[in-house]
Protein backbone atom coordinates (compact mmCIF):
# COMPACT_ATOMS: atom_id res chain seq x y z
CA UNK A 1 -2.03 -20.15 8.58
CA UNK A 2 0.40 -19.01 5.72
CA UNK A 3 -0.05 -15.24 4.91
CA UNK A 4 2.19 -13.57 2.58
CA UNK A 5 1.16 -9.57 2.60
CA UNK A 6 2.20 -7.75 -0.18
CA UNK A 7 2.64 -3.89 0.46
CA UNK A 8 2.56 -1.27 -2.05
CA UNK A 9 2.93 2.18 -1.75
CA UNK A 10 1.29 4.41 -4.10
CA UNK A 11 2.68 6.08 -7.35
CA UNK A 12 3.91 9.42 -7.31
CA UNK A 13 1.55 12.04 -6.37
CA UNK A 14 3.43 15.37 -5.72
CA UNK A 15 5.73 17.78 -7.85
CA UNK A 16 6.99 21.09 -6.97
CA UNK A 17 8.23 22.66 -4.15
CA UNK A 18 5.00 25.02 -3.04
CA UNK A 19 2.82 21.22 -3.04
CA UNK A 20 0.91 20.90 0.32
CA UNK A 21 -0.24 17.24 0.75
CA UNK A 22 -3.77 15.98 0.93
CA UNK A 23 -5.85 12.89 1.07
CA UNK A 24 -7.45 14.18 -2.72
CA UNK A 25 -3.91 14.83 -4.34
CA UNK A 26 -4.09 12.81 -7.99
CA UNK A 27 -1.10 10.43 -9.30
CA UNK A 28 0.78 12.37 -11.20
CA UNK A 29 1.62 11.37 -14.81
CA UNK A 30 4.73 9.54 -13.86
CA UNK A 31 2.50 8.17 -10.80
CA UNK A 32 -0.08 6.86 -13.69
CA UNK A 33 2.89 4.93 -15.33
CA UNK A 34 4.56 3.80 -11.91
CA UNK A 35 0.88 2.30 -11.43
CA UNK A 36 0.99 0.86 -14.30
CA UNK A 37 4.16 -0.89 -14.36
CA UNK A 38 3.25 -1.68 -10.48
CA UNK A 39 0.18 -3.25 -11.79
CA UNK A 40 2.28 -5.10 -14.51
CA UNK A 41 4.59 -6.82 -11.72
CA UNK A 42 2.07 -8.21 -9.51
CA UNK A 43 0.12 -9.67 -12.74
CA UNK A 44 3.29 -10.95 -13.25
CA UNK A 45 3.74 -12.84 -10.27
CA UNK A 46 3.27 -16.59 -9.07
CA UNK A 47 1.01 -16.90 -7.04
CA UNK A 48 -0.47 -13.94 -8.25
CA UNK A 49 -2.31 -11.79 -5.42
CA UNK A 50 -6.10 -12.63 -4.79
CA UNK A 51 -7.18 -9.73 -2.90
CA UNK A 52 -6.69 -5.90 -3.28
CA UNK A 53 -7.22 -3.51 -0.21
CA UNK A 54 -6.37 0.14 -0.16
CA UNK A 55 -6.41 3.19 1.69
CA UNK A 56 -9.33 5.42 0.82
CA UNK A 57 -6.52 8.70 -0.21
CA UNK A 58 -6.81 9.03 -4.15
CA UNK A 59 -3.25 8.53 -4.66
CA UNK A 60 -3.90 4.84 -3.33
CA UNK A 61 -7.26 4.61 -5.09
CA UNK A 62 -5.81 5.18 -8.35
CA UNK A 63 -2.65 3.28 -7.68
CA UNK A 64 -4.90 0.15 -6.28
CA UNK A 65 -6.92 0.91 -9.65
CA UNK A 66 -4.26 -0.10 -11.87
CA UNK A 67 -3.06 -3.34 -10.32
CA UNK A 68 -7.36 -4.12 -9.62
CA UNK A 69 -7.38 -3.65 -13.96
CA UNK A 70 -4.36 -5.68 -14.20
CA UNK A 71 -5.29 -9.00 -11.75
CA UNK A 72 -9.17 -8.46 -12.47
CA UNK A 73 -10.25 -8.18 -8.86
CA UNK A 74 -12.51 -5.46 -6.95
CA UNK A 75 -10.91 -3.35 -4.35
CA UNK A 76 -11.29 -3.32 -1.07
CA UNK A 77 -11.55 0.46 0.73
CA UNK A 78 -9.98 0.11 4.20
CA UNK A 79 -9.85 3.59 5.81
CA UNK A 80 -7.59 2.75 8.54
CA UNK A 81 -4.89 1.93 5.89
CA UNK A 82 -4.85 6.16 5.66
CA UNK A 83 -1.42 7.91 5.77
CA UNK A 84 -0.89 9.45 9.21
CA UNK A 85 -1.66 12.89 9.54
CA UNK A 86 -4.15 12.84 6.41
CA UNK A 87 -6.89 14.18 7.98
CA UNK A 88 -6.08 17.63 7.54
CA UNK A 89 -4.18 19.59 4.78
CA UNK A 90 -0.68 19.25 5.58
CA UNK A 91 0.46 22.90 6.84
CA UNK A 92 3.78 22.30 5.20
CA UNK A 93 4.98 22.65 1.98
CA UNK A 94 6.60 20.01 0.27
CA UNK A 95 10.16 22.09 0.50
CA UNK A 96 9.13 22.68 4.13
CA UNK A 97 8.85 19.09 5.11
CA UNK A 98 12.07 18.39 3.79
CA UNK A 99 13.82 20.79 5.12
CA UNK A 100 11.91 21.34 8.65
CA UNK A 101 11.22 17.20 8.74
CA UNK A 102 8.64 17.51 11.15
CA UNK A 103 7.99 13.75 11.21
CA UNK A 104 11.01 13.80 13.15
CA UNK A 105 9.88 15.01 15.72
CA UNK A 106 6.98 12.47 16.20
CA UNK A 107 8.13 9.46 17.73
CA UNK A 108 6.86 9.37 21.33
CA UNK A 109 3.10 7.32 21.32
CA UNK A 110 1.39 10.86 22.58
CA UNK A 111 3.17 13.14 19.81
CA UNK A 112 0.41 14.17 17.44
CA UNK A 113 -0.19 15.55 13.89
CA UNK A 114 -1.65 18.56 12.64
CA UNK A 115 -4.96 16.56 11.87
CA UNK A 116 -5.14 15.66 15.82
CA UNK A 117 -4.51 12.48 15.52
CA UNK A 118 -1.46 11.03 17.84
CA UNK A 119 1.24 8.24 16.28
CA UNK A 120 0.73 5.57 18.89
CA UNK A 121 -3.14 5.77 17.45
CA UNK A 122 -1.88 5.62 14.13
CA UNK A 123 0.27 2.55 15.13
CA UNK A 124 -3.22 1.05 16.49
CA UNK A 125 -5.47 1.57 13.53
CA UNK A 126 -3.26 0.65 10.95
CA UNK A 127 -1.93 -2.56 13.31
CA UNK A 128 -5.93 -3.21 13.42
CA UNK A 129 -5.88 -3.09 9.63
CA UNK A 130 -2.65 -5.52 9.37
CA UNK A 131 -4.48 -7.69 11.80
CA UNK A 132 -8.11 -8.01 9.91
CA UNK A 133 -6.22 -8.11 6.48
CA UNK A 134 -4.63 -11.42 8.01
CA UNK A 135 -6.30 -12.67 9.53
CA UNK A 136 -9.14 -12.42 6.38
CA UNK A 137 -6.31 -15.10 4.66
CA UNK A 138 -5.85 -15.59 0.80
CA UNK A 139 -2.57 -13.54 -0.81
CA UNK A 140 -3.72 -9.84 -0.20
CA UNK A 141 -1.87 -6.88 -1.91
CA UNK A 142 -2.02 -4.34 0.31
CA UNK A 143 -1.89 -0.26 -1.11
CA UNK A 144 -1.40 2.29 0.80
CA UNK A 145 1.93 5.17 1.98
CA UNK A 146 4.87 5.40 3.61
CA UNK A 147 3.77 5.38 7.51
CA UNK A 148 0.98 3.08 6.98
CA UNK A 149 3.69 0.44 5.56
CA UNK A 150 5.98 1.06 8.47
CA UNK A 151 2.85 0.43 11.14
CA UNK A 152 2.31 -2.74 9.35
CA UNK A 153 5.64 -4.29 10.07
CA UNK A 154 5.38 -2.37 13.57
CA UNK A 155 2.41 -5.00 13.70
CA UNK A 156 4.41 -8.26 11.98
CA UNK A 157 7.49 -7.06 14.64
CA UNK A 158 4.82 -7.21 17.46
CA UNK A 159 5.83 -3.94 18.56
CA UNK A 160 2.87 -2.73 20.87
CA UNK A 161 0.80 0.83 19.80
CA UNK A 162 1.96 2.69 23.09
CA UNK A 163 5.81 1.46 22.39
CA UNK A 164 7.73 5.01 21.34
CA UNK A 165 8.98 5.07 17.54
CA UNK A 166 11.88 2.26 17.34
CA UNK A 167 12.98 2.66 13.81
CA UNK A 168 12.10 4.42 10.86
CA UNK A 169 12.42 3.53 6.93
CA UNK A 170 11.67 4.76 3.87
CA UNK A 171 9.65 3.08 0.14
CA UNK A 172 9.85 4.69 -3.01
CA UNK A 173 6.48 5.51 -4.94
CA UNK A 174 4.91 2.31 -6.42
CA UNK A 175 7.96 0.14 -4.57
CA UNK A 176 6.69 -3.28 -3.22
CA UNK A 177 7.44 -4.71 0.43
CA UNK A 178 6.54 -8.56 1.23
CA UNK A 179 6.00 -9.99 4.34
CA UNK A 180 5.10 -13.58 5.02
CA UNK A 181 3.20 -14.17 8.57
CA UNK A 182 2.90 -17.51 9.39
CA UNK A 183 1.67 -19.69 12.85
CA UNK A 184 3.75 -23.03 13.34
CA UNK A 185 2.63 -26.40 14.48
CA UNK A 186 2.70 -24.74 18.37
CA UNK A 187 0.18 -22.15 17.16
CA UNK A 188 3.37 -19.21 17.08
CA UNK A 189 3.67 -16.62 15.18
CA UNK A 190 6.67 -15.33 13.06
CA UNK A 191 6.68 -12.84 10.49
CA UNK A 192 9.44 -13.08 7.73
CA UNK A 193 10.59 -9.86 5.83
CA UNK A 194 11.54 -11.11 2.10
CA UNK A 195 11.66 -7.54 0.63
CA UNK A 196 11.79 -3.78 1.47
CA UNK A 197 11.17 -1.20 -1.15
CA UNK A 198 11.59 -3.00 -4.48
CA UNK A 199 11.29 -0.84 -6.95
CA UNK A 200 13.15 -3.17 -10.30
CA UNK A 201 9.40 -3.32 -11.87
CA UNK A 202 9.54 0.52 -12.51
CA UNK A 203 10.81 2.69 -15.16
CA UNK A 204 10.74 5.70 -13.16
CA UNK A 205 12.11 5.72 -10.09
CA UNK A 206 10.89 8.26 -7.39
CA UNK A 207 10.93 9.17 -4.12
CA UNK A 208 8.72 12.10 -3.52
């Protein structure tokens, strides 16, 4: 088995420094071009994707929506592909979270959100996700945010669920990530990492 996942993160989604984050926050207008350029790049590519599956936040949704025009395939709604700490409306502001960066202090596997929900969970579902998108086969573009990217290659890496935050790493909005996970004639596994946060397809670059 030959997989290569192709991660996107959504478009951008926020502006202004009073913005609290939800799962129902909109692309903004530079987020509906990022999309669009986003979904102009995979088109683009050879072998093009053959699958689309998203996380259920609008910002993905709309992003996935683009690139689903753009290849002509349906979307797939995976829920577990969710952002961590989405199930509740973030209690900090978007000037807050910079400058407080409470993420930071979530690394340990029982360290949990406001919504409840604890990291090494989050590494779990959206390793669960990784695993069924996989294992599922074909050349699968997968949408979704920041965290949910890193707990994918958590999941290539093989780090376990329970296993403490090991590194951390940032993707710009609409930026693409490829991983190829392959088993070898002795039925191993090895993930390769061919890109991290390419963003060259966009004419607006953004972070936030």
């Amino acid at each position: 088995m030959h997989t290569p996942l192709l991660l996107a993160r959504h478009g951008q989604a926020t502006s202004g420094p009073d913005h609290r984050w939800t799962a129902e926050d909109p692309l903004t207008a530079i987020g509906l071009q990022q999309a669009q350029d986003l979904g102009t790049a995979v088109a683009a590519r050879s072998p093009r994707p053959d699958r689309i599956v998203a996380s259920p936040a609008v910002r993905a949704q709309q992003t996935a929506q683009a690139c689903a025009d753009a290849l002509g395939l349906p979307i797939e709604t995976d829920p577990r592909l969710m952002e961590f700490g989405s199930g509740a409306l973030s209690p900090f502001t978007l000037a807050e979270m910079i400058e407080l960066a409470p993420y930071d202090d979530i690394w340990h596997p029982h360290d949990a959100a406001w919504d409840g929900e604890t990291i090494g969970a989050f590494w779990q579902r959206t390793g669960e996700a990784a695993e069924a998108i996989w294992q599922a086969g074909g050349r699968p573009l997968v949408v979704s945010h920041v965290g949910t990217t890193q707990g994918i290659l958590r999941w290539t890496m093989r780090i376990p669920p329970d296993a403490p935050d090991s590194f951390s790493l940032f993707v710009g909005n609409a930026s693409l990530t490829e991983v190829v996970v392959r088993v070898d004639r002795h039925g191993r596994r090895r993930a390769e990492l061919h890109r991290l946060g390419s963003a060259e397809h966009l004419s607006n670059v953004t972070d936030i």
